[in-house]
PDB file of N, CA and C in Angstrom:
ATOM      1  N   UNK A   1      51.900 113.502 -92.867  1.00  0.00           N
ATOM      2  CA  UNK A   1      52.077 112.069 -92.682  1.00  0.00           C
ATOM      3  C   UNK A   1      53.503 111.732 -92.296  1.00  0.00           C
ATOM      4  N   UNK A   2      53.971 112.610 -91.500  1.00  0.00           N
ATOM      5  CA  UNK A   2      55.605 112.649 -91.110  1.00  0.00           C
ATOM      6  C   UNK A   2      55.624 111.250 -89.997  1.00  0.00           C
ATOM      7  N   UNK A   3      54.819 110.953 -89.510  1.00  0.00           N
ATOM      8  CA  UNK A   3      54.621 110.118 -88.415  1.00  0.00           C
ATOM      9  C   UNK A   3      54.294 108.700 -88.856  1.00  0.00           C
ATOM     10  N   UNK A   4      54.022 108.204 -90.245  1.00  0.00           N
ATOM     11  CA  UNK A   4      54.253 107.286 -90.578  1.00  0.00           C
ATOM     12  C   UNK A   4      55.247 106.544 -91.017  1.00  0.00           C
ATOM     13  N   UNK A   5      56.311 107.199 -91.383  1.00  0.00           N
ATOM     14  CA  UNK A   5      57.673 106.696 -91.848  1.00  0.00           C
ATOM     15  C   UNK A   5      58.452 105.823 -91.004  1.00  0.00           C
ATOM     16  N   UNK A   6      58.758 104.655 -92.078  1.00  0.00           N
ATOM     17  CA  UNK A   6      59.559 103.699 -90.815  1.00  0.00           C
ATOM     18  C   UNK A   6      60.459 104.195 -90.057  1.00  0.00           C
ATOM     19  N   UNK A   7      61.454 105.030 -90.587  1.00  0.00           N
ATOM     20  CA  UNK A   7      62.058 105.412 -89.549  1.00  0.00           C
ATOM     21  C   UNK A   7      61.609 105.843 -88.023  1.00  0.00           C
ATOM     22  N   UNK A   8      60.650 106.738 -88.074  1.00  0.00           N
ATOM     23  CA  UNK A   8      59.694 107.671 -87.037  1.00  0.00           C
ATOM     24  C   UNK A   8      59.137 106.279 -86.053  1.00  0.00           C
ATOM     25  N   UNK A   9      58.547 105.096 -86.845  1.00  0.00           N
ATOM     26  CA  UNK A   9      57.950 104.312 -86.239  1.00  0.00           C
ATOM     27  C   UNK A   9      58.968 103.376 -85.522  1.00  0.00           C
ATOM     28  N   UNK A  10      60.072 102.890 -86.094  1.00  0.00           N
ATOM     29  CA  UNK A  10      60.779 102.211 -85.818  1.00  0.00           C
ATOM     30  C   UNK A  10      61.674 102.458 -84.373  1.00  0.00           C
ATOM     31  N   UNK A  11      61.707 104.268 -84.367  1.00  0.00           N
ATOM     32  CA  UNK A  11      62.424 104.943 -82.866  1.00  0.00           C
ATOM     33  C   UNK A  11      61.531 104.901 -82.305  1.00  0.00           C
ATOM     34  N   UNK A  12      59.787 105.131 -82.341  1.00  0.00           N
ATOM     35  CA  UNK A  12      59.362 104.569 -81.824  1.00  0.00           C
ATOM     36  C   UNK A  12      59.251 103.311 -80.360  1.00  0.00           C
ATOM     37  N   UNK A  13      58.865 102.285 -81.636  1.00  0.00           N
ATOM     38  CA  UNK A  13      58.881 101.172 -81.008  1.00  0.00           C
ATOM     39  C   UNK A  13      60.315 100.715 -79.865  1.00  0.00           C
ATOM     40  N   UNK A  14      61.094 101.370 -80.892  1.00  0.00           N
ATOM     41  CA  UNK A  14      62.644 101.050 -80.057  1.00  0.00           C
ATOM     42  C   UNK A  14      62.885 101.996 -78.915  1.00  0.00           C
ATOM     43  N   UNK A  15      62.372 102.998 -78.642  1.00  0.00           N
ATOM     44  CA  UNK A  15      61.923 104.093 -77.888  1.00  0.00           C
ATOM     45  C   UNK A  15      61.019 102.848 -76.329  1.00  0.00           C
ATOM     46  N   UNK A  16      59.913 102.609 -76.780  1.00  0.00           N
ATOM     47  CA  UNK A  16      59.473 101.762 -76.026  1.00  0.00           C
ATOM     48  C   UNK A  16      59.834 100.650 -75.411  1.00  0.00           C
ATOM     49  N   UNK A  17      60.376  99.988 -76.046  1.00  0.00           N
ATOM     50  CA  UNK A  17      60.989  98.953 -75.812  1.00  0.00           C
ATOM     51  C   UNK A  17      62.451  98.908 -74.372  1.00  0.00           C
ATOM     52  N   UNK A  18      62.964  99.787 -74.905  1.00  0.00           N
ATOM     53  CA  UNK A  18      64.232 100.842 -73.448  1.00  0.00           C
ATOM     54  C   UNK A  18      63.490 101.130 -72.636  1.00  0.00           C
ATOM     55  N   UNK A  19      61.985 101.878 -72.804  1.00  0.00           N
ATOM     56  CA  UNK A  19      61.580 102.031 -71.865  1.00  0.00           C
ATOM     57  C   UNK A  19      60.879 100.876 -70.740  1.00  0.00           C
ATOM     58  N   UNK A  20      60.568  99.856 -71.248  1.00  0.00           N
ATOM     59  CA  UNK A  20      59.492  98.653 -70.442  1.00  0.00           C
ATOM     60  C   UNK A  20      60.920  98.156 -70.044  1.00  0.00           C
ATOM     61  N   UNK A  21      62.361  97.851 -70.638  1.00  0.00           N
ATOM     62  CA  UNK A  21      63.272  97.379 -70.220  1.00  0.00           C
ATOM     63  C   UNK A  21      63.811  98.223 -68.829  1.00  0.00           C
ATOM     64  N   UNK A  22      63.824  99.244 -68.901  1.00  0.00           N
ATOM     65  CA  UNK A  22      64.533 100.215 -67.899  1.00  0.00           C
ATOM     66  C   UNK A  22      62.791  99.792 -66.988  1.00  0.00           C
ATOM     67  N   UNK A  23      62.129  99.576 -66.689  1.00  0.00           N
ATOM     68  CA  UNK A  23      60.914  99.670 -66.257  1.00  0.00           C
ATOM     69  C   UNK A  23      61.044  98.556 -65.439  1.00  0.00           C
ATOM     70  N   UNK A  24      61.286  97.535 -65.940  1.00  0.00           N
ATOM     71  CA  UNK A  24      61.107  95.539 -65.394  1.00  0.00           C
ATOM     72  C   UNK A  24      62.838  95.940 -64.541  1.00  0.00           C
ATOM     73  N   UNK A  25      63.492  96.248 -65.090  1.00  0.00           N
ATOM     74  CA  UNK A  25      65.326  95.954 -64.376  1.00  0.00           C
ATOM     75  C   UNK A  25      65.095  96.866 -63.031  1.00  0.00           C
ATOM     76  N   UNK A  26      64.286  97.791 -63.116  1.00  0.00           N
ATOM     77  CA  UNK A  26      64.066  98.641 -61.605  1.00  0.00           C
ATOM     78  C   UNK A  26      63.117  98.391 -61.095  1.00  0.00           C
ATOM     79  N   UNK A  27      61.764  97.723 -61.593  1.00  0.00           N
ATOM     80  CA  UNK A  27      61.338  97.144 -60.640  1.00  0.00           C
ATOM     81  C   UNK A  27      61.453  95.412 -60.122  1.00  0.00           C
ATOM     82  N   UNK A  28      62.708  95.017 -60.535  1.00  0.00           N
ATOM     83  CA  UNK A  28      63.378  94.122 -60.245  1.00  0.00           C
ATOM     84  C   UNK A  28      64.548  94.359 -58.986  1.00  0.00           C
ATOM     85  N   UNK A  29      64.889  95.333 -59.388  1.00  0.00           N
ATOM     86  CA  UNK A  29      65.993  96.439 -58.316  1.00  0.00           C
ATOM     87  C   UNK A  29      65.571  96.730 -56.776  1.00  0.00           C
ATOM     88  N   UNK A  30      64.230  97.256 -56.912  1.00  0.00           N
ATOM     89  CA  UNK A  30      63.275  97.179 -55.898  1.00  0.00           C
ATOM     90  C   UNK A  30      62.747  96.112 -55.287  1.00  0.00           C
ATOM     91  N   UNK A  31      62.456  95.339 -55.938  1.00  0.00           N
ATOM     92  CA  UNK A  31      61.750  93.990 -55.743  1.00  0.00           C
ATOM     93  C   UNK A  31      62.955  93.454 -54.227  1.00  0.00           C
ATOM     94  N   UNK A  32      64.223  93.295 -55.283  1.00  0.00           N
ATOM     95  CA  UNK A  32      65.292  92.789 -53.940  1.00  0.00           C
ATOM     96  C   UNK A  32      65.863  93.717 -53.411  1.00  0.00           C
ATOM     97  N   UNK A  33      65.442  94.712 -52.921  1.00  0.00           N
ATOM     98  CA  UNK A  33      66.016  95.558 -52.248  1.00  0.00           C
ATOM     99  C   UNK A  33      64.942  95.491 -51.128  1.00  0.00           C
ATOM    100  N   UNK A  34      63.791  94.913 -51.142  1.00  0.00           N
ATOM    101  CA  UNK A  34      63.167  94.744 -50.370  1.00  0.00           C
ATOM    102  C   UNK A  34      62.916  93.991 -49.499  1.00  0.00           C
ATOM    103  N   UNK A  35      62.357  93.644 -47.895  1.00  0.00           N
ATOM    104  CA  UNK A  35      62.877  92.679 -46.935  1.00  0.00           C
ATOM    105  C   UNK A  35      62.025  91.778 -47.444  1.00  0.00           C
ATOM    106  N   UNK A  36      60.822  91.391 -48.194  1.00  0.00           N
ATOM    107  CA  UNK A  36      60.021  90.455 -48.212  1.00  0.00           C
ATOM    108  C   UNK A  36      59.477  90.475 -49.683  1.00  0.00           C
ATOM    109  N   UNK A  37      58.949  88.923 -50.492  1.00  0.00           N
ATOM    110  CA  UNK A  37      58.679  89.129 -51.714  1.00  0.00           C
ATOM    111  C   UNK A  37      57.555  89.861 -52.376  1.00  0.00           C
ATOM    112  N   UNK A  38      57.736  90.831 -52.962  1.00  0.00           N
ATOM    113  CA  UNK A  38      56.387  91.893 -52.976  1.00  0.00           C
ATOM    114  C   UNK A  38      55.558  90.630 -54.117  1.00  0.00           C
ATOM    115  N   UNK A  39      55.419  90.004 -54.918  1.00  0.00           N
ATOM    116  CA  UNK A  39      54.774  89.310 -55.647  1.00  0.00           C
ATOM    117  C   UNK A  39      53.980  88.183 -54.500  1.00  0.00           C
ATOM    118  N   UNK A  40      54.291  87.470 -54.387  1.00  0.00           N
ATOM    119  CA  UNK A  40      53.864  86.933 -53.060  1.00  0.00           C
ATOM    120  C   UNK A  40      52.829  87.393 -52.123  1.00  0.00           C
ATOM    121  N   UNK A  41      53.396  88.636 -51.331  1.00  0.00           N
ATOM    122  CA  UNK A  41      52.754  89.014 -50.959  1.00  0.00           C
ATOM    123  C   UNK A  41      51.283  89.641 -51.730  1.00  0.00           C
ATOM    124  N   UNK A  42      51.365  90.033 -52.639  1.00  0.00           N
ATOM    125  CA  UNK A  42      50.797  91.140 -52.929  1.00  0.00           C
ATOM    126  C   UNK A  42      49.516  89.864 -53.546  1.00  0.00           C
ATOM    127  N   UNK A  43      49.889  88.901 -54.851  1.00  0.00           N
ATOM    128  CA  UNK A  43      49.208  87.949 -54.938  1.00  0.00           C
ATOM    129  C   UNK A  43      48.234  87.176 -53.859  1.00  0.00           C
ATOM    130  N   UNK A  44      49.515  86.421 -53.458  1.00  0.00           N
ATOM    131  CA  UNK A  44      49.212  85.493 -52.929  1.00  0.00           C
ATOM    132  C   UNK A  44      48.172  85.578 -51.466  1.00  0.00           C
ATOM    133  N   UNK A  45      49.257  86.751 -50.640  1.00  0.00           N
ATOM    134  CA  UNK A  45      48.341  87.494 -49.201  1.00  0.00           C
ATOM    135  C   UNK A  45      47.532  87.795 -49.638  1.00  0.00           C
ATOM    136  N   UNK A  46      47.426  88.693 -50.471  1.00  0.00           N
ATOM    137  CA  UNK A  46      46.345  90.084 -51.276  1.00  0.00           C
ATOM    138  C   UNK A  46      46.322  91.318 -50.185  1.00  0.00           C
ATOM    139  N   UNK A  47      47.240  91.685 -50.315  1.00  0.00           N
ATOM    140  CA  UNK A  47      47.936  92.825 -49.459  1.00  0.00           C
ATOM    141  C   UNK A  47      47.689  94.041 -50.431  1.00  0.00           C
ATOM    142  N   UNK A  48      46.319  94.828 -50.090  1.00  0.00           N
ATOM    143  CA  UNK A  48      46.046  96.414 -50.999  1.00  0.00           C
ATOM    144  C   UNK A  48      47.029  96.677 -50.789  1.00  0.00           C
ATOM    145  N   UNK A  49      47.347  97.188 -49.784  1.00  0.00           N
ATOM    146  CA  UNK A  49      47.947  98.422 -49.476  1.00  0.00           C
ATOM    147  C   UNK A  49      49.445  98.156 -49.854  1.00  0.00           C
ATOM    148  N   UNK A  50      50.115  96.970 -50.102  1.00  0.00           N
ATOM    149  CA  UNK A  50      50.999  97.276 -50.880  1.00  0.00           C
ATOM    150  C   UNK A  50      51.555  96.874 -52.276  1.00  0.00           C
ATOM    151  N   UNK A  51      50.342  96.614 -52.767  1.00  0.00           N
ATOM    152  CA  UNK A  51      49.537  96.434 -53.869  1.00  0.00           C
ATOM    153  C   UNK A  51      49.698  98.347 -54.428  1.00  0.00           C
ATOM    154  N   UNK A  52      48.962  98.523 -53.364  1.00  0.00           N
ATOM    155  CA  UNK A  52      48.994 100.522 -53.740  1.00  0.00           C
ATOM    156  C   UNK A  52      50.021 101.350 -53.659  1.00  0.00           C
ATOM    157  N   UNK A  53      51.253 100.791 -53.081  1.00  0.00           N
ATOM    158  CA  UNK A  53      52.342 101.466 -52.897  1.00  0.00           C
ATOM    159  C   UNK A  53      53.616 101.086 -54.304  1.00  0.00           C
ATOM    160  N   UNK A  54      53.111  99.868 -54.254  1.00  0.00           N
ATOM    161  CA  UNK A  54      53.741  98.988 -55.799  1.00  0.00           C
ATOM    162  C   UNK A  54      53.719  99.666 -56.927  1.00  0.00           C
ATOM    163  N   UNK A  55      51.932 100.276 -57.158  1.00  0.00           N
ATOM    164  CA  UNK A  55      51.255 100.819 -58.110  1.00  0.00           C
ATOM    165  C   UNK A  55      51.864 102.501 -58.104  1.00  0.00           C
ATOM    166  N   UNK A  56      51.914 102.794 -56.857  1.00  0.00           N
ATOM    167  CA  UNK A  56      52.779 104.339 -57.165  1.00  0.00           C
ATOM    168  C   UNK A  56      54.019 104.314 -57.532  1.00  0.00           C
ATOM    169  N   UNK A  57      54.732 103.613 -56.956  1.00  0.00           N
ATOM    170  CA  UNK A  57      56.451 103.063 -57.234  1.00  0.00           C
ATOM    171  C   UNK A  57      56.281 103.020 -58.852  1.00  0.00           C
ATOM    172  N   UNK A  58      55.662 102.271 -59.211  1.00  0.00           N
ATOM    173  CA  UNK A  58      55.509 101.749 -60.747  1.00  0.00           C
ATOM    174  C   UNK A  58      55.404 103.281 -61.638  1.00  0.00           C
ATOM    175  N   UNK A  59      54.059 104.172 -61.219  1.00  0.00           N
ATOM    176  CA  UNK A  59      54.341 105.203 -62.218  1.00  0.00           C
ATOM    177  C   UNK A  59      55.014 106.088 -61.944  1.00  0.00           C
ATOM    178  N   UNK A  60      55.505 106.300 -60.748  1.00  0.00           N
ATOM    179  CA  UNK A  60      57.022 106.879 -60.595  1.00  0.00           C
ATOM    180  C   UNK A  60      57.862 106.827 -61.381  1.00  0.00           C
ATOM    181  N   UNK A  61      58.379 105.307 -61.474  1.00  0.00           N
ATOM    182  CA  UNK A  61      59.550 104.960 -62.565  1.00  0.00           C
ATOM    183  C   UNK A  61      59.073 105.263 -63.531  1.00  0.00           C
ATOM    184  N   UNK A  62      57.623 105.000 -64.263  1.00  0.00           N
ATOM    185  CA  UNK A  62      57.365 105.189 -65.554  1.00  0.00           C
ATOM    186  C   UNK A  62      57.729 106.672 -66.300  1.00  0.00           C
ATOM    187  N   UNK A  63      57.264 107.408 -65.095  1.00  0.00           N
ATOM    188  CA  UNK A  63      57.163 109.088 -65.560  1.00  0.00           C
ATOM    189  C   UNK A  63      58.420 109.358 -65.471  1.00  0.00           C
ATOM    190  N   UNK A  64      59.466 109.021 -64.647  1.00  0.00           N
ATOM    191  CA  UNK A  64      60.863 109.464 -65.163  1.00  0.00           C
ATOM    192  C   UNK A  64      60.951 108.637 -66.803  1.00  0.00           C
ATOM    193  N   UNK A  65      61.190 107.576 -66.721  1.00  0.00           N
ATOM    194  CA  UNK A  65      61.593 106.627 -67.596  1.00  0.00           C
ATOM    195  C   UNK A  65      60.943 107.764 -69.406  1.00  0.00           C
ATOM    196  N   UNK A  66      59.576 107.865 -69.016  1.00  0.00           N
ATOM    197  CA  UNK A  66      58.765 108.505 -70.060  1.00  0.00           C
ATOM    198  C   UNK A  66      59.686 110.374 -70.506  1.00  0.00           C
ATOM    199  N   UNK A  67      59.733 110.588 -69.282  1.00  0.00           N
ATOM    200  CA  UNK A  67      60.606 111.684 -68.879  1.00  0.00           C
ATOM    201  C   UNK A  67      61.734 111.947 -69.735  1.00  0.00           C
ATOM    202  N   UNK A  68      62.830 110.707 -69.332  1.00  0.00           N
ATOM    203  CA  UNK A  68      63.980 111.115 -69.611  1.00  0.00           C
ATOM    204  C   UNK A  68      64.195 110.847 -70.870  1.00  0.00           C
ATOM    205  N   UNK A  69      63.147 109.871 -71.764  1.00  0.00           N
ATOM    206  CA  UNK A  69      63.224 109.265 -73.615  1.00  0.00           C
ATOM    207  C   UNK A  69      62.803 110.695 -73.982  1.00  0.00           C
ATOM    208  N   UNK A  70      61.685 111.396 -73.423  1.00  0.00           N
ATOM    209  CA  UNK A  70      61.206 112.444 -74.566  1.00  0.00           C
ATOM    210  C   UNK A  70      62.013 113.656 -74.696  1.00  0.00           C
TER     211      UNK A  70
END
């Protein structure tokens, strides 16, 4: 039951938390680094395809992000 202890849970959560932060600030990074508003588009047009490129970008960052905490 090593995995219940607040401590364990608490790096955890705080573990996660760096991570969705480092997650939103780069795909914010991206967002304006880009010539046109991907939300917008992606909503509003309903643009798959970069809808699908968004969606790879996304677990890209995640798997480093996941990567570099563990």
């Amino acid at each position: 039951m090593e995995w219940l202890k607040p401590a364990v849970v608490l790096g955890s959560v705080l573990y996660a938390v760096i991570g969705v932060l480092i997650f939103w600030i780069s795909f914010i990074i991206i967002d304006k680094i880009t010539p046109y508003d991907l939300w917008l588009e992606i909503v509003e047009k309903q643009n798959k395809a970069l809808a699908m490129v968004v969606a790879a970008m996304s677990l890209g960052i995640c798997i480093i992000v996941a990567a570099a905490i563990h």
